[in-house]
Protein backbone atom coordinates (compact mmCIF):
# COMPACT_ATOMS: atom_id res chain seq x y z
CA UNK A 1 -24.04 -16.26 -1.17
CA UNK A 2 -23.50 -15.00 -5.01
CA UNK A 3 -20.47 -15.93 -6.80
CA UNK A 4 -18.46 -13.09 -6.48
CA UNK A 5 -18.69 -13.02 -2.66
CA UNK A 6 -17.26 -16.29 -2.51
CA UNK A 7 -14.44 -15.63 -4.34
CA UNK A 8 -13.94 -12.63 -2.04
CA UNK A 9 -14.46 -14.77 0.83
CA UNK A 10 -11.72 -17.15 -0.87
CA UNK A 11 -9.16 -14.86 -1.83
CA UNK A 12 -9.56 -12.49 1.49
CA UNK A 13 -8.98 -15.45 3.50
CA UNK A 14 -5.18 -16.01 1.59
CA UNK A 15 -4.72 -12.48 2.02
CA UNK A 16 -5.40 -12.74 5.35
CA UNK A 17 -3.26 -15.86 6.06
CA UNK A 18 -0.42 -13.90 4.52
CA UNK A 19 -0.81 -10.78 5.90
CA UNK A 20 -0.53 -12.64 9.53
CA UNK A 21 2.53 -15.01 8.59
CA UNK A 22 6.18 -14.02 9.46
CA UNK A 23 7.25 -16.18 6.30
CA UNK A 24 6.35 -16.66 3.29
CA UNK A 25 3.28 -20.15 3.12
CA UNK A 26 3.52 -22.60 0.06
CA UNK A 27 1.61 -21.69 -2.92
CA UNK A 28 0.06 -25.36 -2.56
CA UNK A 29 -0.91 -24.77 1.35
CA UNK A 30 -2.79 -21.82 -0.04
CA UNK A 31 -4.40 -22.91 -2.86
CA UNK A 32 -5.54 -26.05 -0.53
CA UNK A 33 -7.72 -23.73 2.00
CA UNK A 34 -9.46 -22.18 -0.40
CA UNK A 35 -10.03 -25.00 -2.20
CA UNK A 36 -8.81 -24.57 -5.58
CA UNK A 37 -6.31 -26.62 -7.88
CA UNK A 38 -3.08 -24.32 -8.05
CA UNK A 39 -3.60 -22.86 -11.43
CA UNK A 40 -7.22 -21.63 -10.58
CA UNK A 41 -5.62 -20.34 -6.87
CA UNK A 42 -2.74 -18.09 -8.61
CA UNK A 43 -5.51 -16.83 -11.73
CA UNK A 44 -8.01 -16.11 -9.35
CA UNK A 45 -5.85 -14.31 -6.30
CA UNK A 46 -3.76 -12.50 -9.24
CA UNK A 47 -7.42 -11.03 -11.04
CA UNK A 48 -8.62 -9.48 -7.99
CA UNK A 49 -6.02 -8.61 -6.19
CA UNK A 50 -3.52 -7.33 -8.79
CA UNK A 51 -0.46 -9.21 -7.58
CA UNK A 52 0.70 -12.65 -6.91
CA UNK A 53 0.53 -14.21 -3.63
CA UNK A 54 4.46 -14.00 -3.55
CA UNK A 55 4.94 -10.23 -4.63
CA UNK A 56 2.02 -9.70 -1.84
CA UNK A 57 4.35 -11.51 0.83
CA UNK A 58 7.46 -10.11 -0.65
CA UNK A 59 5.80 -6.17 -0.52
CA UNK A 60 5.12 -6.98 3.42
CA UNK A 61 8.60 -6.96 4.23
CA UNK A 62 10.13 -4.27 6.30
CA UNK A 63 12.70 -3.27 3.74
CA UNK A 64 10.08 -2.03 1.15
CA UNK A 65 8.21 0.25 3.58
CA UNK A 66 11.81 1.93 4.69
CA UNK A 67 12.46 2.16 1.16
CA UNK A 68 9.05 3.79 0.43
CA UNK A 69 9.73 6.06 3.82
CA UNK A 70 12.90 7.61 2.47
CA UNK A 71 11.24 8.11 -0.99
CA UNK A 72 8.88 9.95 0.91
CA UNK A 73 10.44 13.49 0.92
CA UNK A 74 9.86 14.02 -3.08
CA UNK A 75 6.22 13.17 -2.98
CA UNK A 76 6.01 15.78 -0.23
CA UNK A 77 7.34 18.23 -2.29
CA UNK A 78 4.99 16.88 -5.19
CA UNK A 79 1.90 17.72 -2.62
CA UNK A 80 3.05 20.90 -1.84
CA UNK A 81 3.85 22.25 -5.32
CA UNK A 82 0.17 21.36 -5.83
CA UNK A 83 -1.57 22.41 -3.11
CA UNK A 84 -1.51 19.36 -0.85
CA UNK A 85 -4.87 17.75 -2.87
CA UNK A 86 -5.07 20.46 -5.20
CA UNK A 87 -7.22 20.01 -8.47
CA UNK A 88 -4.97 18.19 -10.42
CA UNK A 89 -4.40 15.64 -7.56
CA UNK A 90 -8.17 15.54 -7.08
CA UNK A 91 -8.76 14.94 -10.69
CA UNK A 92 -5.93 12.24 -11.16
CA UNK A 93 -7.52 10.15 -8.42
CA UNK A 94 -11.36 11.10 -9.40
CA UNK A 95 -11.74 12.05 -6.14
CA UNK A 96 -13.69 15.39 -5.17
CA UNK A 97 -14.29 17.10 -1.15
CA UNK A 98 -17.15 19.28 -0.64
CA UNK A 99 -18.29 19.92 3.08
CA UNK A 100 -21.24 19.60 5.46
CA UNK A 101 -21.79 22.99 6.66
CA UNK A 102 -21.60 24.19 10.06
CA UNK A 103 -25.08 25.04 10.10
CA UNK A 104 -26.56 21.62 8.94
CA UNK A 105 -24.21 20.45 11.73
CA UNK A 106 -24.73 22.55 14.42
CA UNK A 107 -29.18 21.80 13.77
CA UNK A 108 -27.98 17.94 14.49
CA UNK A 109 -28.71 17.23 10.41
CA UNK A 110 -31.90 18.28 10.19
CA UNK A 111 -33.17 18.27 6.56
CA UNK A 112 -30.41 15.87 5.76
CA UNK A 113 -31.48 12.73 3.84
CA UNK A 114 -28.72 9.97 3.94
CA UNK A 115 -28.34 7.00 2.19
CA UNK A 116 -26.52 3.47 3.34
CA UNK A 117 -26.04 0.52 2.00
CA UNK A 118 -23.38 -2.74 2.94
CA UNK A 119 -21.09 -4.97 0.26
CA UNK A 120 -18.10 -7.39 0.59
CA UNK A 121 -14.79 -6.34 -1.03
CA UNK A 122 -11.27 -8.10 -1.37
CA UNK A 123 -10.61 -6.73 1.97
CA UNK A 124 -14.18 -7.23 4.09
CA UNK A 125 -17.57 -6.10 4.03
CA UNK A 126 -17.72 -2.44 4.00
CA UNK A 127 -20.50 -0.35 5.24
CA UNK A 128 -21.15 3.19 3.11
CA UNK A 129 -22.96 6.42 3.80
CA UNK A 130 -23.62 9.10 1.60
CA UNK A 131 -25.54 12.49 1.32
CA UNK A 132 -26.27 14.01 -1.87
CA UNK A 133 -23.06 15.63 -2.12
CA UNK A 134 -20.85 12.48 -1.53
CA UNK A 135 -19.55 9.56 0.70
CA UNK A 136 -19.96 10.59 4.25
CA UNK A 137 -18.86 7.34 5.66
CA UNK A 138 -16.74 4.04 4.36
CA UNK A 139 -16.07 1.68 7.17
CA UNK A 140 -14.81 -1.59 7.37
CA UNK A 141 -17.88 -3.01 9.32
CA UNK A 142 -15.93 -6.09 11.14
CA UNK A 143 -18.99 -7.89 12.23
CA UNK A 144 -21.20 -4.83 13.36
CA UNK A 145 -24.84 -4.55 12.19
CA UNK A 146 -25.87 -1.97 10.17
CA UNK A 147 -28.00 -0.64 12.96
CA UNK A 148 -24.97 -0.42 15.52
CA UNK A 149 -22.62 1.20 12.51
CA UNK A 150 -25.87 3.88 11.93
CA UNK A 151 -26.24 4.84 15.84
CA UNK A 152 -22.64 5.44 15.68
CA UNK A 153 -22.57 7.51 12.65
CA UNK A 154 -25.77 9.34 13.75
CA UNK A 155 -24.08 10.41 16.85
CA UNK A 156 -22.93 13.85 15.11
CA UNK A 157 -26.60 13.87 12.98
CA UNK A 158 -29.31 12.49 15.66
CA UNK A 159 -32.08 14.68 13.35
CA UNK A 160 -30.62 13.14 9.97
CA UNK A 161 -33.11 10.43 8.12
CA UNK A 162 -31.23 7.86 7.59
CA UNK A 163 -31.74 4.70 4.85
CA UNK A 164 -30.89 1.81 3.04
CA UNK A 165 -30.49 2.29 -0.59
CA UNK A 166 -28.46 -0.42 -2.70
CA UNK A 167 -29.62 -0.04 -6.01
CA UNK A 168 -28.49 4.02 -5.73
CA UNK A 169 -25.20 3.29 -4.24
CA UNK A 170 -23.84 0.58 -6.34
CA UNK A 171 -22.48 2.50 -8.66
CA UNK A 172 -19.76 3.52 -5.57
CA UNK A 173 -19.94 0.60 -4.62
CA UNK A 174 -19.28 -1.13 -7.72
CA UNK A 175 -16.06 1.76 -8.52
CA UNK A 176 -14.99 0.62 -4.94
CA UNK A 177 -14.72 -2.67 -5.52
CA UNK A 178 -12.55 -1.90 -8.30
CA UNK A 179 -10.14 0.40 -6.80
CA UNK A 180 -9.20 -1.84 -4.12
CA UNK A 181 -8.61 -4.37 -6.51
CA UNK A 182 -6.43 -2.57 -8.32
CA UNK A 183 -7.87 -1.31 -10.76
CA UNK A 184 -8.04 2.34 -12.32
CA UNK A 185 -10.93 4.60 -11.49
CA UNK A 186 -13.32 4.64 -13.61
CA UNK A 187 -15.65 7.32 -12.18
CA UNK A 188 -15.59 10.16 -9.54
CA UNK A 189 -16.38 9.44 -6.04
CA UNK A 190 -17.41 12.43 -4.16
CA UNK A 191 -16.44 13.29 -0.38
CA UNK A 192 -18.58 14.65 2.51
CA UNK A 193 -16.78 15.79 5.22
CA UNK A 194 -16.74 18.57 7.94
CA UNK A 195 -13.94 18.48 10.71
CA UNK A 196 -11.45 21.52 12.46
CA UNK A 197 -9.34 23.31 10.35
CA UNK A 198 -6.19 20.66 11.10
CA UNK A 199 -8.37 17.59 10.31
CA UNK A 200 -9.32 18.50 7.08
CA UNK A 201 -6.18 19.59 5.92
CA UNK A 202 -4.23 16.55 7.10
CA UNK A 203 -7.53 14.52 5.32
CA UNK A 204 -6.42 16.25 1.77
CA UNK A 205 -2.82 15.40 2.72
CA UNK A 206 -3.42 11.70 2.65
CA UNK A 207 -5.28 11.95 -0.69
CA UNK A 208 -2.15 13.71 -2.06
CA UNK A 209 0.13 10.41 -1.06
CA UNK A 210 -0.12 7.96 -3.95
CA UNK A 211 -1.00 4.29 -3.82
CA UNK A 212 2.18 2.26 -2.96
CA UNK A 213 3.45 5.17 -1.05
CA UNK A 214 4.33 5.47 2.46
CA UNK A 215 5.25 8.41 5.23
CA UNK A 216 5.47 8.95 8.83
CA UNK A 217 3.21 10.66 11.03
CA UNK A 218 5.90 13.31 11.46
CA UNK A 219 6.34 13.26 7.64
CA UNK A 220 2.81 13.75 7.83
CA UNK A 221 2.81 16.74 10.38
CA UNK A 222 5.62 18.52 8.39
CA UNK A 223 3.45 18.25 5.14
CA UNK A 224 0.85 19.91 6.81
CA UNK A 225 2.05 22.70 8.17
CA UNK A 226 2.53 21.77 12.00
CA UNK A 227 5.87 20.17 12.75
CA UNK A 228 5.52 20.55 16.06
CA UNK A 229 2.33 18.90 16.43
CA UNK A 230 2.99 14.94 15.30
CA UNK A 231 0.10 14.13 18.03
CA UNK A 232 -2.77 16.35 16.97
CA UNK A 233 -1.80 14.80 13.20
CA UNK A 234 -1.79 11.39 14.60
CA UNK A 235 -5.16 12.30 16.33
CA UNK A 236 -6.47 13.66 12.82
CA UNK A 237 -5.66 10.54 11.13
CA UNK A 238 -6.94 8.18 13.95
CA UNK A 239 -10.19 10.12 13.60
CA UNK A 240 -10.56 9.86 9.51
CA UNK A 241 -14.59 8.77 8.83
CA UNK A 242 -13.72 7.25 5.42
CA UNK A 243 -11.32 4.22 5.45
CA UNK A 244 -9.44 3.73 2.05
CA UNK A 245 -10.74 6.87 -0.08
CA UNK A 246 -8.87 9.22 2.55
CA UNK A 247 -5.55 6.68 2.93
CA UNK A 248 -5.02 6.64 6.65
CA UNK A 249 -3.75 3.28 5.74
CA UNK A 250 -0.68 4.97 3.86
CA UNK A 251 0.55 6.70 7.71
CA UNK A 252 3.14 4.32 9.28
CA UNK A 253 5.66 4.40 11.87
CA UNK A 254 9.58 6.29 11.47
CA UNK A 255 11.01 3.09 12.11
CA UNK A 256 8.67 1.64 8.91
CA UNK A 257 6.42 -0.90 11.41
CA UNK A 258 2.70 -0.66 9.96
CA UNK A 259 1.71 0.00 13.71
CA UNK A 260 -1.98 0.30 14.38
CA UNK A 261 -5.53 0.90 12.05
CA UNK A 262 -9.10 2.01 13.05
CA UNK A 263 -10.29 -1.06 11.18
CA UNK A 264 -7.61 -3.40 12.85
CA UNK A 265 -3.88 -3.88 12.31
CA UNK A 266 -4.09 -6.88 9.70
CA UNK A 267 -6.57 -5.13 7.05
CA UNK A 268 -3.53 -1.98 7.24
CA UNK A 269 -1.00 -4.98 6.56
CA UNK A 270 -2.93 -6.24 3.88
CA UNK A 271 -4.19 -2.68 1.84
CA UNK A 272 -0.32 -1.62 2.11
CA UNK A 273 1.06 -5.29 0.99
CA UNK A 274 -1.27 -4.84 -1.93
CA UNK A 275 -0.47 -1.48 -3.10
CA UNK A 276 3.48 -1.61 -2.20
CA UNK A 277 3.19 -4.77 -4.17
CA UNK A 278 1.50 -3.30 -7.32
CA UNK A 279 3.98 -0.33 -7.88
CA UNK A 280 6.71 -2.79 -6.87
């Protein structure tokens, strides 16, 4: 295991232990699992993840995410005056969307060439597929092989050829890495996607909500366009192929409960402790 892993390993295993607790756990207790004196505990959980343990435990409390709920309504408008994830949204977050077409779909990906590769991050290893025009697929892998998270993906694109490249990826990888750790971007990260009409549109809503910010699903609908149709948006989000980079994360209950995740309840506490935390 290289270095950085195990302090990923370290760190994600406080986060982890916090995210879970219904009170706050001694600095000391902490720094004892992951066996560190205090002072190198606090340094090292404050340079990757951005915060202190306490403003982490502090951000998980119900009270910030109603607060972030009702500040909700102005970043709607914000999305809306620019065109849900218009350019200037796209550009602040270096994030751009171009899609597979229909036709490359519809022949089951034949002629596409796509790329994998897996990495560990402050929040788990991550599994990553990409096509030449962007990230296809960002997954919280949770244990599965990369041959079981490739038959899955493939499901859609049985024809596509399909393999590993590190070395070509690391550079998202690497920009990643960094973005979940708080850090600014540093470089673009390009988007794959193809989906209905609704799903893509409620996929550039989510990049229009800002880290450390919050909203309902009906929020959610509303900002889309269907009011009326909270399910089929809940249904959109629930199907979102690219954990973090599209911020599914940032979708929470009216009554401000983090409720469920694709990639499990506790890694949704722990992204939206971390990012309430850092604007906090």
């Amino acid at each position: 295991m290289d270095t950085q892993s195990s302090h990923y390993q370290r760190i994600r295993k406080a986060i982890e232990r916090l995210a879970s607790s219904e009170e706050a756990l001694p600095l000391q207790t902490l720094a004892d699992e992951a066996g560190l004196s205090l002072f190198h505990f606090q340094r090292n959980f404050v340079g990757m993840a951005g915060v202190t343990p306490k403003e982490f435990s502090q951000a998980l409390t119900l009270q910030r995410a109603k607060q972030s709920l009702t500040e909700a309504a102005s970043v709607m408008d914000a999305a809306l005056a620019a065109g849900l994830s218009g350019p200037s949204r796209l550009h602040d977050l270096f994030i751009g969307l171009d899609g597979i077409t229909p036709g490359e779909f519809k022949l089951g990906g034949a002629g596409l060439s796509l790329r994998w590769t897996c990495a560990d991050s402050l929040l788990g290893p991550i599994w990553l597929a990409a096509s030449e025009r962007g990230v296809m697929q960002l997954v919280f892998s949770r244990g599965a092989s990369p041959a079981q998270l490739i038959a899955t993906a493939a499901g859609a694109l049985p024809l596509a050829q399909w393999r590993e490249d590190a070395a070509g990826l690391a550079p998202i990888v690497t920009e990643l890495q960094r973005r979940m750790q708080g850090l600014g971007p540093s470089r673009p990260i390009g988007l794959a996607l193809s989906g209905t009409p609704l799903r893509l549109k409620v996929w550039q809503a989510l990049m229009a909500v800002p880290e450390g910010q919050v909203l309902s699903y009906g929020q959610l609908a509303q900002l889309v366009g269907a009011p009326k149709a909270v399910r089929a948006v809940a249904s959109c989000v629930a199907a979102n192929p690219i954990a973090y980079l599209i911020p599914c994360h940032r979708v929470i209950r009216a009554n401000a409960e983090f409720g469920e995740y694709r990639w499990g309840p506790q890694t949704k506490r722990a992204l939206l402790g971390l990012e309430l935390a850092r604007v906090g």
